[in-house]
Protein backbone atom coordinates (compact mmCIF):
# COMPACT_ATOMS: atom_id res chain seq x y z
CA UNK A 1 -24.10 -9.14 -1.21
CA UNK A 2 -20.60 -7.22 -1.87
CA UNK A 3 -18.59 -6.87 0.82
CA UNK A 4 -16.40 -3.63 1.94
CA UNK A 5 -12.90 -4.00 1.46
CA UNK A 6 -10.39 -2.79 3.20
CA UNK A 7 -7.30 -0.89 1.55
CA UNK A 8 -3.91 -0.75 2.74
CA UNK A 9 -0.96 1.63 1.48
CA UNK A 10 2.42 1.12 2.53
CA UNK A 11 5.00 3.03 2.78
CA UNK A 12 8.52 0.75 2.38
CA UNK A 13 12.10 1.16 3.81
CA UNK A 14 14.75 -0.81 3.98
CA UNK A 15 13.95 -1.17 8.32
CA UNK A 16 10.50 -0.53 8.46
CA UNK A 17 7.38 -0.06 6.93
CA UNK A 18 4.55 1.74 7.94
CA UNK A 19 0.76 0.78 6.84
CA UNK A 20 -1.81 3.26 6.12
CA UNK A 21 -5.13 1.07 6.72
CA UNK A 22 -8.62 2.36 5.32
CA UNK A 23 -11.08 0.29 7.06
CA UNK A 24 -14.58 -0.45 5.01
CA UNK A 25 -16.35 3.01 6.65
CA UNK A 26 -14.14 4.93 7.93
CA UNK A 27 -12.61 8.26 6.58
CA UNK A 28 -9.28 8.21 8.00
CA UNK A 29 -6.54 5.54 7.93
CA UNK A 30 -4.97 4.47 10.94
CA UNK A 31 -1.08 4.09 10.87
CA UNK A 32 1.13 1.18 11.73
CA UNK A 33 4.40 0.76 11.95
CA UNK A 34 6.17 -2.82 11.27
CA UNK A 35 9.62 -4.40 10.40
CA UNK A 36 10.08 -4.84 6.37
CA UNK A 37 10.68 -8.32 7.34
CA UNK A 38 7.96 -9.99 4.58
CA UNK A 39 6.39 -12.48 7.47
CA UNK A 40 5.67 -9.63 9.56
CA UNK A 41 4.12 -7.89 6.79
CA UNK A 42 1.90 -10.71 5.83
CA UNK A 43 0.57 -11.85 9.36
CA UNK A 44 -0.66 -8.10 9.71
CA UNK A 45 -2.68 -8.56 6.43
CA UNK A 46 -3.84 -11.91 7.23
CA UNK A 47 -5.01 -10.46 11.08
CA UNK A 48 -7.08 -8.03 8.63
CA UNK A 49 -8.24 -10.76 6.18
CA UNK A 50 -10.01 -12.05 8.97
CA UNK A 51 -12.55 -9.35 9.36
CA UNK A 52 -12.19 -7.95 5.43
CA UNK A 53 -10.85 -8.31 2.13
CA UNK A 54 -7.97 -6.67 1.51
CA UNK A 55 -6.38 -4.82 -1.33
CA UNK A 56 -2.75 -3.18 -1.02
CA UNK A 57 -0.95 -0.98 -2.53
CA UNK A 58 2.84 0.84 -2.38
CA UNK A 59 4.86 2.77 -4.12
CA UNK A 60 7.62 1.42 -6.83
CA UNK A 61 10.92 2.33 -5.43
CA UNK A 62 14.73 1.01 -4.41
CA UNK A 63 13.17 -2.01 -2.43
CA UNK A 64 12.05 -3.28 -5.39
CA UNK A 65 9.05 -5.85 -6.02
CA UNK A 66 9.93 -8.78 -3.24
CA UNK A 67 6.82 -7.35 -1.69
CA UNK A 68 4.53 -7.32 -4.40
CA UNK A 69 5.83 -10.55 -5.22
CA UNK A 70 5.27 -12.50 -1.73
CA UNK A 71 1.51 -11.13 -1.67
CA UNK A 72 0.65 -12.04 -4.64
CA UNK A 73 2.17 -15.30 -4.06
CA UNK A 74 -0.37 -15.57 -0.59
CA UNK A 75 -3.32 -14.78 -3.07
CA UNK A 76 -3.01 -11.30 -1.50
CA UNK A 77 -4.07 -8.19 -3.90
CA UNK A 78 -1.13 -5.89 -4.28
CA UNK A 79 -0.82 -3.24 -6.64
CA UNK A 80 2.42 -0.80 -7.59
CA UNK A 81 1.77 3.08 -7.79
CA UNK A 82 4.29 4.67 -10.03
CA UNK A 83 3.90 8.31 -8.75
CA UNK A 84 6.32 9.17 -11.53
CA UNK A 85 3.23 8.62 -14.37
CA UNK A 86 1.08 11.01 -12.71
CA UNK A 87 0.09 14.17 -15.46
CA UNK A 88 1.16 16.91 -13.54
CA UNK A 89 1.11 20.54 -15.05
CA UNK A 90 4.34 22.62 -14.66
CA UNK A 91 5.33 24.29 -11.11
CA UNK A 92 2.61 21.58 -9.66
CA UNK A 93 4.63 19.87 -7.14
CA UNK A 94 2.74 17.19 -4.69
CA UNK A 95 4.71 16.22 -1.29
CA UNK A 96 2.63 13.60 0.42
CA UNK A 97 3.22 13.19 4.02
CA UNK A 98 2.58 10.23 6.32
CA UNK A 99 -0.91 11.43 6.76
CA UNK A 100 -1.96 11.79 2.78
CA UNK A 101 0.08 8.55 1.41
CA UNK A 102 1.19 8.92 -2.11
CA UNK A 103 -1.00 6.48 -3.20
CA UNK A 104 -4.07 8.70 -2.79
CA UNK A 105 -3.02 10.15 -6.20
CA UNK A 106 -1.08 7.71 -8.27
CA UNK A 107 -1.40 5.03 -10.98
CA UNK A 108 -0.45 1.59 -11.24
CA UNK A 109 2.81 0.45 -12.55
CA UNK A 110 3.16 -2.47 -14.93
CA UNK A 111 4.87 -5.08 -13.33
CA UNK A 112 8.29 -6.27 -14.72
């Protein structure tokens, strides 16, 4: 039997980070805010990984790929979006908010 998964997009500063969680059913995410700190970040997703899988997500920019990095070094799915490689036609311009992450429309950047 397959199992739901849950998907997570964050949304990464330099002082915080805020998690859009999609749980297995549901139509919204629900929005949390945490510290950037990497620990923090991963006993949030392991609190999750209890009732579902996971799979995360977040957007390449100046933080880098430390987070990437330390989840995929916990076994922890983690993909990039490079919103940059989305086709767009001329004029069409896409501002996500905190509500509609970015991720909702992206595709996956290679890792370095």
């Amino acid at each position: 039997m397959m199992q739901s998964i849950a998907i997570i997009a964050f949304d990464q500063h330099a002082a915080t980070t805020v998690a859009a969680v999609l749980l297995p059913r549901h139509r919204t995410p629900v929005l949390h805010t945490l510290t950037s700190d990497p620990q923090t970040i991963l006993r949030f997703l392991q609190r999750l990984q209890r009732q579902h899988p996971v799979r995360c997500c977040y957007e390449a920019a100046p933080c880098g790929f430390a987070l990437q990095r330390e989840l995929a070094a916990h076994g922890i799915p983690c993909d990039l979006i490079a919103p940059a490689l989305i086709p767009r036609r001329p004029g069409d311009r896409v501002k996500p908010t905190a509500a509609t992450p970015a991720s909702s429309r992206c595709s996956i950047a290679p890792m370095p």
